[in-house]
Protein backbone atom coordinates (compact mmCIF):
# COMPACT_ATOMS: atom_id res chain seq x y z
CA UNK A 1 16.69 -14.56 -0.45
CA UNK A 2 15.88 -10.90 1.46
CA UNK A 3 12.26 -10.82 1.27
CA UNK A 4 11.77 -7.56 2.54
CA UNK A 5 9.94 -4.68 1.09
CA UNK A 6 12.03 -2.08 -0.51
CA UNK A 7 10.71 1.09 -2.80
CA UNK A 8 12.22 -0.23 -5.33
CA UNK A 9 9.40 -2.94 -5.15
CA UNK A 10 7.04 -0.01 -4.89
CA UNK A 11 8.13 1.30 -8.04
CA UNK A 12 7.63 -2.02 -9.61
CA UNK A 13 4.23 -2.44 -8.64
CA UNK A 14 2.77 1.39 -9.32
CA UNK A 15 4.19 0.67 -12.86
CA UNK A 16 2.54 -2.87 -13.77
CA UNK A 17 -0.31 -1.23 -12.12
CA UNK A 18 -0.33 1.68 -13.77
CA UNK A 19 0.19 -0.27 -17.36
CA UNK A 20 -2.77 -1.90 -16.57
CA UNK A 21 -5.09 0.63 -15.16
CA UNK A 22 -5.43 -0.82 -11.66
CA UNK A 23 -6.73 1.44 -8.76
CA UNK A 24 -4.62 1.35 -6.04
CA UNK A 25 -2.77 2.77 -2.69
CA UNK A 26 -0.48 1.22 -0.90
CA UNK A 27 -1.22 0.90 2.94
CA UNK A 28 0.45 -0.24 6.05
CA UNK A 29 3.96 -0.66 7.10
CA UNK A 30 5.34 -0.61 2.65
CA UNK A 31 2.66 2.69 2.56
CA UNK A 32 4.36 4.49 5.71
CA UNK A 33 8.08 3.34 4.08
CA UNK A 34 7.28 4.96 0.87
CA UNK A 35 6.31 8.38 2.75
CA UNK A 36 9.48 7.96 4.51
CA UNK A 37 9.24 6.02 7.35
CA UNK A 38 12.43 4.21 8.55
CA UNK A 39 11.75 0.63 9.37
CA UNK A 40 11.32 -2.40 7.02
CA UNK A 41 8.39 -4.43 6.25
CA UNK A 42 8.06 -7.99 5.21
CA UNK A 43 5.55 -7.41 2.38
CA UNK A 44 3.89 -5.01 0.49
CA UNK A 45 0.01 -4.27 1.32
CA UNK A 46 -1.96 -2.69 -1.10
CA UNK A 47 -5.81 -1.44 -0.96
CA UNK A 48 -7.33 -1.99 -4.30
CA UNK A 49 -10.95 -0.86 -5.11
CA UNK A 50 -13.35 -3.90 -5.54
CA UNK A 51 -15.11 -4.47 -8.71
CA UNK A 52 -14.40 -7.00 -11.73
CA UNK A 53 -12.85 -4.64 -13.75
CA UNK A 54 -9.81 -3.70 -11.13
CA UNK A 55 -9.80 -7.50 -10.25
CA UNK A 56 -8.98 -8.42 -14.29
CA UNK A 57 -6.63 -5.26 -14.40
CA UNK A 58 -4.73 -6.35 -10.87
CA UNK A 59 -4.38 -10.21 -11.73
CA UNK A 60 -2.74 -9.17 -15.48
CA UNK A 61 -0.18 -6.64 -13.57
CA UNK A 62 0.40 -9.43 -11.14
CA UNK A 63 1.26 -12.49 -14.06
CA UNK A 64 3.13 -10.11 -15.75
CA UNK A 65 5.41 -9.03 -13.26
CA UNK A 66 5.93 -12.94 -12.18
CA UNK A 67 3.60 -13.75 -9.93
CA UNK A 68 2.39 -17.69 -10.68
CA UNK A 69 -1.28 -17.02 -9.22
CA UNK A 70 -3.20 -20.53 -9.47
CA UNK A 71 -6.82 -20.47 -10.52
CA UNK A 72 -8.05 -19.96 -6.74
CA UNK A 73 -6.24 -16.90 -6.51
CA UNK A 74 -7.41 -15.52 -9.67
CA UNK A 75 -10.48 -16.15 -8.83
CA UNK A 76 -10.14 -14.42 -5.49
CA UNK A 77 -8.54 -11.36 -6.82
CA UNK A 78 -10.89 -11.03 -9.32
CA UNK A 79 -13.85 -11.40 -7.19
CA UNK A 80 -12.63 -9.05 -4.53
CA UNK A 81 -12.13 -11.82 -1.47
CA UNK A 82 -11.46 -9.21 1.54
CA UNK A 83 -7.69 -10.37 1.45
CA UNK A 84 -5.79 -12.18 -0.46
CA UNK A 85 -1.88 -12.88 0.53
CA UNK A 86 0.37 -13.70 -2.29
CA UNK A 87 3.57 -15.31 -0.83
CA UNK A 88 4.69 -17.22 -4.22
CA UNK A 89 6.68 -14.62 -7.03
CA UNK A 90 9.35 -12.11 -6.84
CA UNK A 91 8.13 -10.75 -3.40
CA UNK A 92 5.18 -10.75 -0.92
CA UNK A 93 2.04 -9.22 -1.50
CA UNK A 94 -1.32 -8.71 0.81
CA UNK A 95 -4.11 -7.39 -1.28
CA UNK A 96 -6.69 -5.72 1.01
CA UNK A 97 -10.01 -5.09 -0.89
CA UNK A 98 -11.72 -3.96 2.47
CA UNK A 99 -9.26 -3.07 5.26
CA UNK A 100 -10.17 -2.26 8.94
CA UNK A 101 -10.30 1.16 9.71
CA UNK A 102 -10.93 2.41 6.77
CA UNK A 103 -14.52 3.19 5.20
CA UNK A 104 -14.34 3.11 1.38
CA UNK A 105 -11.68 3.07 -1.30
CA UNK A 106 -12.99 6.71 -2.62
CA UNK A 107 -12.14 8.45 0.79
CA UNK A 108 -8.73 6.71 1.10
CA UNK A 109 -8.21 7.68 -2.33
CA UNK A 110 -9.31 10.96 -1.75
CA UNK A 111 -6.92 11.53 0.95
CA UNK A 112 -4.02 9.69 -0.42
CA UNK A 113 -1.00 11.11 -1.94
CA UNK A 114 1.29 9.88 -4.88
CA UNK A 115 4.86 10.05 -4.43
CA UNK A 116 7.81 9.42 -7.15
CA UNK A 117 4.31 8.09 -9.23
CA UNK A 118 3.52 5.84 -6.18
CA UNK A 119 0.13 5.98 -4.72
CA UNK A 120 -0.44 6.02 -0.81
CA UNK A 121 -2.72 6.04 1.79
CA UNK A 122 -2.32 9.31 3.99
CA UNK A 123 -0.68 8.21 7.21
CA UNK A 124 -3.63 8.99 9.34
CA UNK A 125 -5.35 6.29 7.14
CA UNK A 126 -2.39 4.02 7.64
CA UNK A 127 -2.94 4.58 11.52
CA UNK A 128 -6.69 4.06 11.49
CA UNK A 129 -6.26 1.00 9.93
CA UNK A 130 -3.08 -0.39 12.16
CA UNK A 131 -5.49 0.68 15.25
CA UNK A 132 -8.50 -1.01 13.83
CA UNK A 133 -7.04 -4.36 13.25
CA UNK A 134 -5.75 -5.23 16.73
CA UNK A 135 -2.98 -7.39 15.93
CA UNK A 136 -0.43 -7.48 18.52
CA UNK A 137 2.53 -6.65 15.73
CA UNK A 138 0.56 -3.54 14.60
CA UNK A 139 -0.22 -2.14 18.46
CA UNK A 140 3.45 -2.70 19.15
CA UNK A 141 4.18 -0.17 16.15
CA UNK A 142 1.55 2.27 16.21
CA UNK A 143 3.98 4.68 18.84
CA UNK A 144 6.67 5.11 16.38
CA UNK A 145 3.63 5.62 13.22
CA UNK A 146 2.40 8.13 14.85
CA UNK A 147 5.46 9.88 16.21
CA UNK A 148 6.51 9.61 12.18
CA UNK A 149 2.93 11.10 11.24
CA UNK A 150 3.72 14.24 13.81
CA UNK A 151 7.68 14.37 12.13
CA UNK A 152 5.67 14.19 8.52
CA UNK A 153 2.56 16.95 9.03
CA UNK A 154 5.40 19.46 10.36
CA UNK A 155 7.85 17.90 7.21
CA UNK A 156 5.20 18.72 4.60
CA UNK A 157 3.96 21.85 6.35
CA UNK A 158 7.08 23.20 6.06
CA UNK A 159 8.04 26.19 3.79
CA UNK A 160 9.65 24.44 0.70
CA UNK A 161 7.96 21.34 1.23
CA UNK A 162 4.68 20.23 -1.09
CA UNK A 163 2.17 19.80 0.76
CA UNK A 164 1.59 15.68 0.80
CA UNK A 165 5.43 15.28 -0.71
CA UNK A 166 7.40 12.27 0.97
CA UNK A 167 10.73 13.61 3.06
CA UNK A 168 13.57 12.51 1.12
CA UNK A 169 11.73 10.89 -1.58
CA UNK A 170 10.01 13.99 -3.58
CA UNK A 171 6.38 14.32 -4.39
């Protein structure tokens, strides 16, 4: 089985998530794809805000799109555990309730984008937190991120182009 990220995964998740109200974005490597980045990604990482409410809202979206969470992980999700990976259910999952780089789910948010109903960390956020967390993996990336981030801010800048839309995906 191909357990690789793909948007239509993405798509997936920002409708369960949506059903249930959950606040989300998605970050790293399945954040960057979705904004049009061309490499693949093992899982999907998502930021969620922390409080009991999102926790109920995210572990409901999860069962229901066929995740088996056991109690632990229920009770990890809904108490807003740093991270929680999820490598049981359809795909892979990382839930990041307090990534590195990054100061607060509000100024994520209020940087992020949403694209084809998807929401996303802005790529600078995506960087910050690839650059925060040290991990050899991420390091060895961060030269093609950011050469995607200057492709992007010219893409989006362009005349024709929404401001925050993905290239090749619409906004």
């Amino acid at each position: 089985m191909d357990r690789r990220f793909d948007y239509r995964q993405g798509r997936e998740i920002a409708e369960a998530f949506g059903r249930h109200g959950v606040e989300y974005l998605f970050l790293g490597k399945s954040g960057a794809i979705i904004l049009g980045f061309p490499e693949t990604t093992q899982d999907a990482d998502l930021f969620v805000r922390k409080s009991p409410e999102n926790g109920r809202a995210i572990v409901a979206a999860l069962v229901e799109m066929g995740f088996p969470l056991d109690a632990r992980q229920q009770e990890e999700i809904r108490r807003g555990k740093d991270f929680v990976q999820i490598r049981t259910g359809p795909f892979d999952l990382d839930l990041v309730f307090a990534p590195d780089g990054i100061e607060t789910f509000e100024d994520a948010k209020r940087r992020s984008l949403v694209v084809e109903g998807m929401a996303v960390c802005h790529i600078d956020d995506i960087i910050r937190s690839k650059e925060a967390a040290h991990r050899a993996k991420d390091v060895e990336s961060l030269p093609r991120l950011k050469a995607f981030r200057d492709w992007w801010v010219n893409r989006t800048a362009s005349p024709g182009s929404a401001p925050g839309s993905s290239p090749g995906r619409g906004g």
